[in-house]
Protein backbone atom coordinates (compact mmCIF):
# COMPACT_ATOMS: atom_id res chain seq x y z
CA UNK A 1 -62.73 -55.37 -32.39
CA UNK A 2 -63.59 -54.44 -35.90
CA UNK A 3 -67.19 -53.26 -34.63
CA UNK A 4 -65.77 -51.02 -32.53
CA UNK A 5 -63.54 -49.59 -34.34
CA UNK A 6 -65.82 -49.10 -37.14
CA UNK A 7 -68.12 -47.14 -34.57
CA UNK A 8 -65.13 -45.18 -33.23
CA UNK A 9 -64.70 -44.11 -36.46
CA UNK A 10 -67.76 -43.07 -37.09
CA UNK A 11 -67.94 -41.31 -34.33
CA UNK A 12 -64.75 -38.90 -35.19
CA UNK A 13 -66.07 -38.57 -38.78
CA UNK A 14 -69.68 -37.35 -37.07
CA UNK A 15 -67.70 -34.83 -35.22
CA UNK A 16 -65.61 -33.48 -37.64
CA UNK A 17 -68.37 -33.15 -40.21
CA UNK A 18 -70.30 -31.52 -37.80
CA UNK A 19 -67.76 -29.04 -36.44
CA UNK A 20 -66.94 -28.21 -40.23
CA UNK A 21 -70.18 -27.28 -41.19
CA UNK A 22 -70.53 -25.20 -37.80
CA UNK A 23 -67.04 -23.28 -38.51
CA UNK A 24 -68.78 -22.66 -41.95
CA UNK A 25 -72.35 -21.40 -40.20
CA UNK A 26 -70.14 -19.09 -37.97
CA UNK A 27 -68.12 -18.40 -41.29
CA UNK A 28 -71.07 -16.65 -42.95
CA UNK A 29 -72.13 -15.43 -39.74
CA UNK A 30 -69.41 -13.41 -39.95
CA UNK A 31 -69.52 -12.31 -43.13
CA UNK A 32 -72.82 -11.06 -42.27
CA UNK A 33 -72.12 -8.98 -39.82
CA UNK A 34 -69.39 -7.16 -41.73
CA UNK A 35 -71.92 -6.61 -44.74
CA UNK A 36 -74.40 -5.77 -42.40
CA UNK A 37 -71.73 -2.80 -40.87
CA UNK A 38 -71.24 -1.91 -44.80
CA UNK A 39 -74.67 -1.54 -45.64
CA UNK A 40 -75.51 0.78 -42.56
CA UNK A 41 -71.98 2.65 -43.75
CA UNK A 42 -73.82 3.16 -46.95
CA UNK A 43 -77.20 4.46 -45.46
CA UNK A 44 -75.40 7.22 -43.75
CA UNK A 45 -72.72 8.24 -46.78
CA UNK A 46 -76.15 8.84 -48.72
CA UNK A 47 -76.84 11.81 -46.11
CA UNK A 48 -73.59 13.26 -46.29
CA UNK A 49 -72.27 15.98 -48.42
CA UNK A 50 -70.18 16.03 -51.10
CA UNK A 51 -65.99 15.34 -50.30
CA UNK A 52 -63.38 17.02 -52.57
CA UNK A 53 -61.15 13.91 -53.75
CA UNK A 54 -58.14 15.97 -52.38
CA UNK A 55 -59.46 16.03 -49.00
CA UNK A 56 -60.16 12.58 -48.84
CA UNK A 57 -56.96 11.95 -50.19
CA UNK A 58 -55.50 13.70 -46.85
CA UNK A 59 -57.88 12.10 -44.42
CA UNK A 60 -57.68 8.56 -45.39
CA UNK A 61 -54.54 8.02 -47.32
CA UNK A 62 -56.44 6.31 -49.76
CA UNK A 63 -55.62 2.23 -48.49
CA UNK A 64 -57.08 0.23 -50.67
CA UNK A 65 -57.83 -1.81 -46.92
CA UNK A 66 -59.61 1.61 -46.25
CA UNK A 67 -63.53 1.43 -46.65
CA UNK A 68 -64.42 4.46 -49.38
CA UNK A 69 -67.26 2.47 -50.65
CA UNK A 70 -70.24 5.15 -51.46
CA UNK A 71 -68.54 8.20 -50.45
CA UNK A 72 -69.81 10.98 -52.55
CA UNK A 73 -66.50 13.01 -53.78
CA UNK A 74 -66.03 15.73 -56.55
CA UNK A 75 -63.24 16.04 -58.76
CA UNK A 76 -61.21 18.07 -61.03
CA UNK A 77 -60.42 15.63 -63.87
CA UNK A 78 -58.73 15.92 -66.97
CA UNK A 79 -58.65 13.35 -70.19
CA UNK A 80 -55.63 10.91 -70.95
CA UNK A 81 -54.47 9.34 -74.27
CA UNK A 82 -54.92 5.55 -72.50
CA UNK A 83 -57.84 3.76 -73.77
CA UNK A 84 -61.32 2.48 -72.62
CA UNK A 85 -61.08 -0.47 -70.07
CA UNK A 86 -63.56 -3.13 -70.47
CA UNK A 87 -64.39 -5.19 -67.21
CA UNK A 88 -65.60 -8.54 -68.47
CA UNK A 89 -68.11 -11.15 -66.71
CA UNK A 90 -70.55 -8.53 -66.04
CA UNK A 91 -74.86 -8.86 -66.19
CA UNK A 92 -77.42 -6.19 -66.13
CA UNK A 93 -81.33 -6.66 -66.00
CA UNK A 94 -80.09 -11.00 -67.41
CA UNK A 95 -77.83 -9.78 -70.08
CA UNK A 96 -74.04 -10.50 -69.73
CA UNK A 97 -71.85 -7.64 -70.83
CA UNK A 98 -68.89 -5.42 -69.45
CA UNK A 99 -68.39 -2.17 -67.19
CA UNK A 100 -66.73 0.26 -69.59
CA UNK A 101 -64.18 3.05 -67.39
CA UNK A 102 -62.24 5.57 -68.69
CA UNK A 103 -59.27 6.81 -67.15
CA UNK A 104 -58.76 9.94 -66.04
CA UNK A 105 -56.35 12.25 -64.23
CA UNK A 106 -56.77 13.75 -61.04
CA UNK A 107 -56.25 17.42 -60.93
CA UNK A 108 -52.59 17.55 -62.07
CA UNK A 109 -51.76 15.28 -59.67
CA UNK A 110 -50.36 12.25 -61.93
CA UNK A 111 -52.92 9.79 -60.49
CA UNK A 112 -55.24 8.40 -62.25
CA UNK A 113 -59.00 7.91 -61.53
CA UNK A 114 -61.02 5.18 -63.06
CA UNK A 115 -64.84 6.76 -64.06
CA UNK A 116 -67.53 4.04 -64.98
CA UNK A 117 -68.99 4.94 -68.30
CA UNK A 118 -71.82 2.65 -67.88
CA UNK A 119 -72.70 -1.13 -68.79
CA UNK A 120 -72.43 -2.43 -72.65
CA UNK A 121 -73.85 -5.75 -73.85
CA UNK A 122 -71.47 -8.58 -75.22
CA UNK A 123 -71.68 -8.64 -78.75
CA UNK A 124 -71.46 -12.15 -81.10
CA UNK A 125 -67.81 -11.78 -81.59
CA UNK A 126 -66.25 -12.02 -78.48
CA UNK A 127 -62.95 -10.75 -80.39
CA UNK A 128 -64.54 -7.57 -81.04
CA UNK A 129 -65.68 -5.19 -78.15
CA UNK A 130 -68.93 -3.25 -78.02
CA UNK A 131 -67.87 0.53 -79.43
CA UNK A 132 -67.96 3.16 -77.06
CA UNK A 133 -67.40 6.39 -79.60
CA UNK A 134 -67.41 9.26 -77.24
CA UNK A 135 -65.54 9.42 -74.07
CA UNK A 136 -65.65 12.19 -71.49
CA UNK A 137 -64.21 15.53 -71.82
CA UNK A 138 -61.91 17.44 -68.84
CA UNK A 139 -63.73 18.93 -65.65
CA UNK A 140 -65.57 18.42 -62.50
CA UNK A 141 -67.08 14.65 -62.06
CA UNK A 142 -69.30 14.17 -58.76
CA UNK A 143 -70.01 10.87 -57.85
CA UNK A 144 -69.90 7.96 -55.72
CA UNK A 145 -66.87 5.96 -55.05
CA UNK A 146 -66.23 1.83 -55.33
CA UNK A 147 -63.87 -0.86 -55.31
CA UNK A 148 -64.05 -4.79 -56.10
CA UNK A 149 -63.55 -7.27 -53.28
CA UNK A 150 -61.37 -9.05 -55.39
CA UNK A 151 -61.59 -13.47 -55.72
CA UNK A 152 -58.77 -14.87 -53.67
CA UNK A 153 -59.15 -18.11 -56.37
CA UNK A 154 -59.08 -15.60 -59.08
CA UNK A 155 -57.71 -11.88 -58.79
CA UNK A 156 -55.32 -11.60 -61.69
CA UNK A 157 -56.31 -8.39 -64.00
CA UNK A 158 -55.52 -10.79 -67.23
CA UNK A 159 -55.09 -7.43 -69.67
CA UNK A 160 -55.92 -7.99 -73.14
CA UNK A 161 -55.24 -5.26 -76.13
CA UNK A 162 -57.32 -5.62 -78.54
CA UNK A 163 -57.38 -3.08 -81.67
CA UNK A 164 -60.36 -2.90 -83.59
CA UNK A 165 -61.65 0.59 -84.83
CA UNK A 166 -60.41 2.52 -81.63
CA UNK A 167 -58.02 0.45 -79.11
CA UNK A 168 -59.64 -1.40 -75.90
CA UNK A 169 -58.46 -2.60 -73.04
CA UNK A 170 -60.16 -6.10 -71.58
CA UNK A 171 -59.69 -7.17 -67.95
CA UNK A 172 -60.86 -9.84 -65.98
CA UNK A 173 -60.68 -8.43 -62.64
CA UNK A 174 -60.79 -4.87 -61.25
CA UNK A 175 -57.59 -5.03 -59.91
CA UNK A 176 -56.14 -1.71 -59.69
CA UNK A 177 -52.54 -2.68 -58.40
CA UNK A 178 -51.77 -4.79 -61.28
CA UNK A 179 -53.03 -2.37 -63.53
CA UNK A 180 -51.07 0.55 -62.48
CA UNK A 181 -47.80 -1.89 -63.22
CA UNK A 182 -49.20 -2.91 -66.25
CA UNK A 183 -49.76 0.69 -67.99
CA UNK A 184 -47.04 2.01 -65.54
CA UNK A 185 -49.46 4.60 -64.19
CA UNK A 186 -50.50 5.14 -60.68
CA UNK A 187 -54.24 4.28 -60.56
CA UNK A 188 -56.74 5.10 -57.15
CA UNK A 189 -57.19 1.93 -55.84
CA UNK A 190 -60.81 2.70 -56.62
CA UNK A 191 -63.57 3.72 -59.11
CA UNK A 192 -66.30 6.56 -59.37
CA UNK A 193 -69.39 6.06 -60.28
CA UNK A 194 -70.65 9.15 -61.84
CA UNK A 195 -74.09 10.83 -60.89
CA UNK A 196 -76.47 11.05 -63.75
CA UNK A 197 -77.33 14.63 -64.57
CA UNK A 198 -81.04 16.17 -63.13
CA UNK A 199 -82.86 16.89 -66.15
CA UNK A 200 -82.74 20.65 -66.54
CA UNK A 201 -85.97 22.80 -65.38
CA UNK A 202 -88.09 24.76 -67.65
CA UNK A 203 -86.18 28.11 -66.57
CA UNK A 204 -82.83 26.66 -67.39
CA UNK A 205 -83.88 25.50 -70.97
CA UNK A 206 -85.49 28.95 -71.51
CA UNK A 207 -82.22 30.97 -70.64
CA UNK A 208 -80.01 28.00 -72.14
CA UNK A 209 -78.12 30.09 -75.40
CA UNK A 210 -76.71 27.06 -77.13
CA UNK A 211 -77.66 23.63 -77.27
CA UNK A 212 -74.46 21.55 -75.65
CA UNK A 213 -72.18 19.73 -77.47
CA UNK A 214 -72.64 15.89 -79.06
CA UNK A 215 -68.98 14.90 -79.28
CA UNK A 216 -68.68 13.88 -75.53
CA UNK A 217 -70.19 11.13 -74.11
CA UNK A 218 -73.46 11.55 -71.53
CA UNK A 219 -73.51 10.50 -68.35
CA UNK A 220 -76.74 8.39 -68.05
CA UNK A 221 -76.63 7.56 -71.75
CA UNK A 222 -75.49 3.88 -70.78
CA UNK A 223 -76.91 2.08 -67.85
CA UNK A 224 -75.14 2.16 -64.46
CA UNK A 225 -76.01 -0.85 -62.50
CA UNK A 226 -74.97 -0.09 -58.06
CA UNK A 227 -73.43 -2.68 -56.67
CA UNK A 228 -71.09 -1.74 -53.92
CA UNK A 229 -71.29 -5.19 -52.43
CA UNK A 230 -70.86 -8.32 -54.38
CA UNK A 231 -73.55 -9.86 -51.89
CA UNK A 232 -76.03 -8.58 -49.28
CA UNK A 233 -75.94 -9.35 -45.56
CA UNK A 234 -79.23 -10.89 -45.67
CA UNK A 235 -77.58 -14.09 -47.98
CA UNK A 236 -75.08 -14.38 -45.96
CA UNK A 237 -77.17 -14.68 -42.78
CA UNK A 238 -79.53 -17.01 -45.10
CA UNK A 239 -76.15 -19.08 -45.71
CA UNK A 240 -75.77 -19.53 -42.29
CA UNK A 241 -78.61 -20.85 -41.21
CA UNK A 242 -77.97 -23.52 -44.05
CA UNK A 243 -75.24 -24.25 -42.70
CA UNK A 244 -76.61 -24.67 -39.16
CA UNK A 245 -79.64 -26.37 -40.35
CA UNK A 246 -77.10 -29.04 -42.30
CA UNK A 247 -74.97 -29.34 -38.99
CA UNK A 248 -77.84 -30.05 -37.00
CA UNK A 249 -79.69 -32.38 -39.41
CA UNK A 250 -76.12 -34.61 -40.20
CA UNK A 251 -75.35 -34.73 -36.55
CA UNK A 252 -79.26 -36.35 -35.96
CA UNK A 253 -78.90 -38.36 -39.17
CA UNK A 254 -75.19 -40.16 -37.44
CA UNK A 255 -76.30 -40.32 -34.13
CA UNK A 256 -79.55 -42.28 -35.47
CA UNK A 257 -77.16 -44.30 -37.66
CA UNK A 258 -74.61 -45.20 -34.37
CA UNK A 259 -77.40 -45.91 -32.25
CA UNK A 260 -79.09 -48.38 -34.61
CA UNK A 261 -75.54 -49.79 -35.45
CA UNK A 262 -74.85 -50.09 -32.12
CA UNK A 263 -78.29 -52.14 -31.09
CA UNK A 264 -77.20 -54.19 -33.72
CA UNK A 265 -73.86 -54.88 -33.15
CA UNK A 266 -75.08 -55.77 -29.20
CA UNK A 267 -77.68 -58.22 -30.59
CA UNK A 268 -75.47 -60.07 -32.70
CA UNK A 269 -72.72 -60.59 -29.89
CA UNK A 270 -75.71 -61.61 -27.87
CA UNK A 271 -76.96 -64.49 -30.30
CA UNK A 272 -73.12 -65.20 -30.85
CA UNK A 273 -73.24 -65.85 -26.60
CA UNK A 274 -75.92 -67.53 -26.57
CA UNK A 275 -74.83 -69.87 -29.38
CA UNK A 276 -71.67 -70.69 -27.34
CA UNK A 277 -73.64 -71.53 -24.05
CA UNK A 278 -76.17 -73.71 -26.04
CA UNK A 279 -72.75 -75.31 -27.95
CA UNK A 280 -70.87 -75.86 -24.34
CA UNK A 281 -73.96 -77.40 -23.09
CA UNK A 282 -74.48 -79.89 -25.85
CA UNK A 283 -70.68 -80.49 -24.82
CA UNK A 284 -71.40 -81.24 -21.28
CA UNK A 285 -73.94 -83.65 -21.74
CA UNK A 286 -72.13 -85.69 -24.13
CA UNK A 287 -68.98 -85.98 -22.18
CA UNK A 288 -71.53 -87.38 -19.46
């Protein structure tokens, strides 16, 4: 009785290992596919023209559950008194760092749009945040557009003050709802990536009367790593096959494993039967 029911169990626990590790294949499967429909989404926004922020506004409503990744908008924008958000846990080229945004405001509209400044490296002092001097001035931004797909383990903005020469803002998480109830302003529920500026021809720096200004910051001055998608379609298909290859491989591993328990567990009730007989001979003949 015990043999069987330790193969019984074994059995279920073969099963259920294996149908976990399929849901998982099909999981990242999936996940995949919807990557996969991003990436193509992206291909095709690189081809299209330029989307005043207002329109979009009307077309889409501006869900966060709405996909604006890598539209290319333009907007009127104009500078705030709230300071420089730091997004923490952030790497460029093997360095860790943060995603410095400024906050500006949308064409009168009191909504606020969050520009990436660029990438800063972490300092020593984790206390004190990389300075950021110059901050953009008012005007038309054109750029791409982004949002986080935020952890469901770990979404929580976590705000930090912290007031050094200028004040900072540190956050843990681009989470744009909680921030708008933190600072009590109404934030996009997405960033913009700014373009860089095309160097200016030889004509334009001939005809160019004044040299511009150094008291606002440059766009292309810090680095400005892409990275619509936390992870490519191409992982995620690699995951899955993982995960198939482990299904497969645990499934042959327990089968083995049952079948050789199994040949054993026969032989051993065999030489138990044939012990009896041989016993309940010996019996006979000594009765006789």
């Amino acid at each position: 009785m015990r043999s069987s029911a330790s193969l019984l169990f074994g059995a279920l626990l073969t099963l259920v290992v294996f149908a976990l590790l399929v849901n998982l294949g099909f999981w990242q499967l999936g996940r995949g596919e919807e990557k996969q429909k991003i990436e193509n989404d992206l291909k095709a926004r690189e081809q299209l023209p330029l989307i005043p922020l207002v329109e979009l506004s009307q077309i889409n409503h501006l869900s966060v559950s709405e996909n604006v990744v890598g539209i290319k908008i333009s907007a009127s924008l104009s500078t705030t008194s709230l300071p420089l958000i730091y997004l923490d846990n952030q790497t460029f080229e093997g360095k860790a760092g943060y995603l410095v945004y400024q906050a500006l405001n949308h064409a009168n509209r009191d909504t606020l749009l969050l520009v990436e400044l660029g990438f800063v490296p972490t300092g020593n002092n984790r206390e004190i945040l990389p300075e950021v001097s110059k901050q953009l001035p008012a005007g038309v931004q054109r750029g791409r557009l982004y949002h986080r797909s935020l952890n469901p383990l770990s979404s929580d903005l976590m705000l930090e003050t912290l007031d050094t020469v200028h004040s900072k803002i540190r956050i843990q998480n681009l989470n744009l709802d909680q921030l708008s109830q933190s600072l009590e302003q109404f934030f996009y529920p997405f960033a913009l990536q700014p373009f860089r500026p095309e160097p200016p021809t030889l004509a334009a720096k001939a005809t160019e009367l004044q040299p511009q200004s150094g008291d606002h910051f440059t766009i292309g001055s810090l680095p400005q790593p892409w990275k619509p998608l936390p992870m490519s379609s191409s992982k995620h298909f690699g995951y899955a096959f993982q995960w198939f290859v482990m299904a497969g491989v645990w499934l042959l591993l327990m089968l083995t494993l049952l079948f050789k328990t199994n040949r054993v567990l026969k032989t051993d009730r065999q030489l138990k039967t044939d012990r009896q007989l041989k016993t309940r001979k010996r019996q006979k003949r000594s009765t006789l």
